[in-house]
Protein backbone atom coordinates (compact mmCIF):
# COMPACT_ATOMS: atom_id res chain seq x y z
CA UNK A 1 -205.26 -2.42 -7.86
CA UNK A 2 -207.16 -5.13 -6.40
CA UNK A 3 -208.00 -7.14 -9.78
CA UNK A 4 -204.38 -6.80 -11.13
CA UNK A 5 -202.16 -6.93 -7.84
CA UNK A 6 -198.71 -6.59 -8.58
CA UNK A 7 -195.40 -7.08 -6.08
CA UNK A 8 -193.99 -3.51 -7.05
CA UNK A 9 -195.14 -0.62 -8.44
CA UNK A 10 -192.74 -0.40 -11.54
CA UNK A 11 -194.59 -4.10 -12.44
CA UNK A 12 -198.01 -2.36 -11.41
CA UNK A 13 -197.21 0.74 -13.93
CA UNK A 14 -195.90 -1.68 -16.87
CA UNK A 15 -198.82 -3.79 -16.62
CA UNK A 16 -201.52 -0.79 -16.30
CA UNK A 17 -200.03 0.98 -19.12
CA UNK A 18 -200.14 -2.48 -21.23
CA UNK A 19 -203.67 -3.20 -20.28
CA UNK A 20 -204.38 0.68 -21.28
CA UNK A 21 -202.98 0.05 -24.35
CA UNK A 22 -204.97 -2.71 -25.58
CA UNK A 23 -208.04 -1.12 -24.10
CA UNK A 24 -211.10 -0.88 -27.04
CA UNK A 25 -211.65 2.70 -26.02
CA UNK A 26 -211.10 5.74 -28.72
CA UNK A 27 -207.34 6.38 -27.86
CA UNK A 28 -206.43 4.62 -25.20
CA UNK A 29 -203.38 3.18 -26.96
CA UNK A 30 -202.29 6.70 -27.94
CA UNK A 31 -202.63 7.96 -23.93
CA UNK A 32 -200.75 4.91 -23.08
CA UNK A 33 -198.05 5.61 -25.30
CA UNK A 34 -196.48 8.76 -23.33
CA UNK A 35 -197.51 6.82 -19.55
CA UNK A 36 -194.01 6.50 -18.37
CA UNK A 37 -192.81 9.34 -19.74
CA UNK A 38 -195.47 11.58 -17.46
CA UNK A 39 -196.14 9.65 -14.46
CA UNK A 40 -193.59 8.34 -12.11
CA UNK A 41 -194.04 4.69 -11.44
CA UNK A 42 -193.92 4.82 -7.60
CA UNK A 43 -196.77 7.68 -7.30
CA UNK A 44 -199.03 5.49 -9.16
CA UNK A 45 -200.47 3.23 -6.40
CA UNK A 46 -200.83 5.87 -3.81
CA UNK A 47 -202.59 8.10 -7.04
CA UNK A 48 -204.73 5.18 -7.48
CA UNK A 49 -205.31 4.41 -4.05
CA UNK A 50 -206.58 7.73 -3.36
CA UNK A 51 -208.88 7.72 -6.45
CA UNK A 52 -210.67 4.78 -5.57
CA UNK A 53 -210.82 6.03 -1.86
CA UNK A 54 -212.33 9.33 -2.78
CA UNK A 55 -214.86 7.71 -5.49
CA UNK A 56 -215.75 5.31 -2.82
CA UNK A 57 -216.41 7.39 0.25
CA UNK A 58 -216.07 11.26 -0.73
CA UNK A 59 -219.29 12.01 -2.31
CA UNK A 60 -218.15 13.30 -4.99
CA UNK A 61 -221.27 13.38 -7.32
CA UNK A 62 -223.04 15.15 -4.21
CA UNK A 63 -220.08 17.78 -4.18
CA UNK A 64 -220.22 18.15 -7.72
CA UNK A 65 -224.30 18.48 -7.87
CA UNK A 66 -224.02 20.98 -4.93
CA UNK A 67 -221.65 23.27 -6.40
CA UNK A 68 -223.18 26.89 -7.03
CA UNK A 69 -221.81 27.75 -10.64
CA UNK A 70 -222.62 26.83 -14.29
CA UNK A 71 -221.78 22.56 -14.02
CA UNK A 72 -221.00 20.66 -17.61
CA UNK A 73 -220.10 16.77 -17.58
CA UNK A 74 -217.94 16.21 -20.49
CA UNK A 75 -218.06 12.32 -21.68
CA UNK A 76 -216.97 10.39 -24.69
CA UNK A 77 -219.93 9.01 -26.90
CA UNK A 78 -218.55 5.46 -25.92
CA UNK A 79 -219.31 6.19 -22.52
CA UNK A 80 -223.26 7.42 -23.65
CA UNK A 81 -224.32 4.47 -21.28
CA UNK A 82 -223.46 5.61 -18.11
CA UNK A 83 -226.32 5.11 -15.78
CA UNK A 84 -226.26 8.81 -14.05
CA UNK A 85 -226.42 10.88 -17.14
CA UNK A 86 -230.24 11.52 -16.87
CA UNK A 87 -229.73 12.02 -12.83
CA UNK A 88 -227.19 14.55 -13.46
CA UNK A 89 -228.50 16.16 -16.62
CA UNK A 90 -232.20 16.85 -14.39
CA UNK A 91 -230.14 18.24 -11.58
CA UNK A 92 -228.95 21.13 -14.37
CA UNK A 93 -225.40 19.22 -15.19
CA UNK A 94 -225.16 20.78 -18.86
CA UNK A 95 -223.80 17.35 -20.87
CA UNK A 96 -221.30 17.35 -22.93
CA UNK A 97 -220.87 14.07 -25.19
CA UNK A 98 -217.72 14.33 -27.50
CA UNK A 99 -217.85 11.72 -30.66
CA UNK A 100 -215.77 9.15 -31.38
CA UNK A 101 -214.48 9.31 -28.41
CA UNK A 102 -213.96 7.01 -25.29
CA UNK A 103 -212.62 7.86 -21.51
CA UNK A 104 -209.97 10.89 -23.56
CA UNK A 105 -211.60 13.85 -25.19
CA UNK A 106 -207.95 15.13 -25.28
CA UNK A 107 -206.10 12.72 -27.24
CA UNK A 108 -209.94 11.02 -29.00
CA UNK A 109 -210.60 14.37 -30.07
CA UNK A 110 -209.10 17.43 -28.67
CA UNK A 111 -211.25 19.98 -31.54
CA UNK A 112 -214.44 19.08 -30.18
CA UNK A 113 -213.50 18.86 -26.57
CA UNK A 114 -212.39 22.83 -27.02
CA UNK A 115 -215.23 23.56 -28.84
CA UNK A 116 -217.76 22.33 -26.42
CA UNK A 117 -215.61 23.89 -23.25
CA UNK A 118 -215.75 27.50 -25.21
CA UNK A 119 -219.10 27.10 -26.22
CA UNK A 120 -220.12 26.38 -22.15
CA UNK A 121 -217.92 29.33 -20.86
CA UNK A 122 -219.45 31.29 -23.44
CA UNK A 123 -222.61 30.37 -22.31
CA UNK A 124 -222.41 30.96 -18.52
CA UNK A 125 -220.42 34.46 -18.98
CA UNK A 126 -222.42 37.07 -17.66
C-alpha cells in the first residue's frame, strides 16, 4: 500500500490484481484471474492494512513457535530462500516445501499441497 498508493480502493484492487498477474511466481496469474470475483474491492485496504500491521508488530513467528501442537510451514520451492527456514525448522516447525510452486500451493499445485497436509496429520495423530 505504501509502494503503489492509489486514490481509491477500486484503482488499488485493479492495479494489485494486475501487478499479481504479471508476477514470475508459479501461478500467480491463475490466482489473479478469479481476484474480483472473491474479494470485494473496498475490504482490500483495510485487509491489507491489517496484514502488514499484524506482521509488523504482532509477533507472529513467536505465536506460531510457541504454540503447543504438531507445527508444519508449508512453502513453495520458489520461496526455498527464505531466511527463517533453518530458525523455524530447529525450533521443531516440520517444513513443508511444495515443487514448482511459488507463494500458492493451491492453485501451483493443489496434489502435493494435500498430500503433504495428510501425510503431517497422519503423522501427529495419536
Amino acid at each position: 500500500m505504501v509502494d503503489y498508493p492509489a486514490a481509491d480502493g477500486e484503482a488499488f484492487f485493479a492495479a494489485f490484481i494486475e501487478r499479481t498477474r504479471h508476477a514470475p511466481a508459479y501461478a500467480s496469474a491463475l490466482y489473479a484471474a478469479s481476484l474480483k470475483h472473491k474479494v470485494r474491492a473496498g475490504a482490500v485496504r483495510g485487509i491489507f492494512q491489517s496484514m502488514v500491521d499484524l506482521s509488523d508488530n504482532a509477533d507472529l513467528m513467536g505465536k506460531f513457535l510457541g504454540l503447543k501442537c504438531p507445527r508444519m510451514f508449508m512453502y513453495g520451492e520458489q520461496n526455498a530462500s527464505l531466511s527463517y527456514l533453518p530458525h523455524i525448522q530447529a525450533e521443531g516447525v516440520r517444513l513443508a516445501q511444495i515443487p514448482t510452486c511459488g507463494h500458492f500451493p493451491m492453485y501451483s499445485n493443489p496434489i502435493v499441497m494435500w498430500l503433504q497436509i495428510a501425510d503431517f496429520q497422519k503423522s501427529t495423530a495419536q
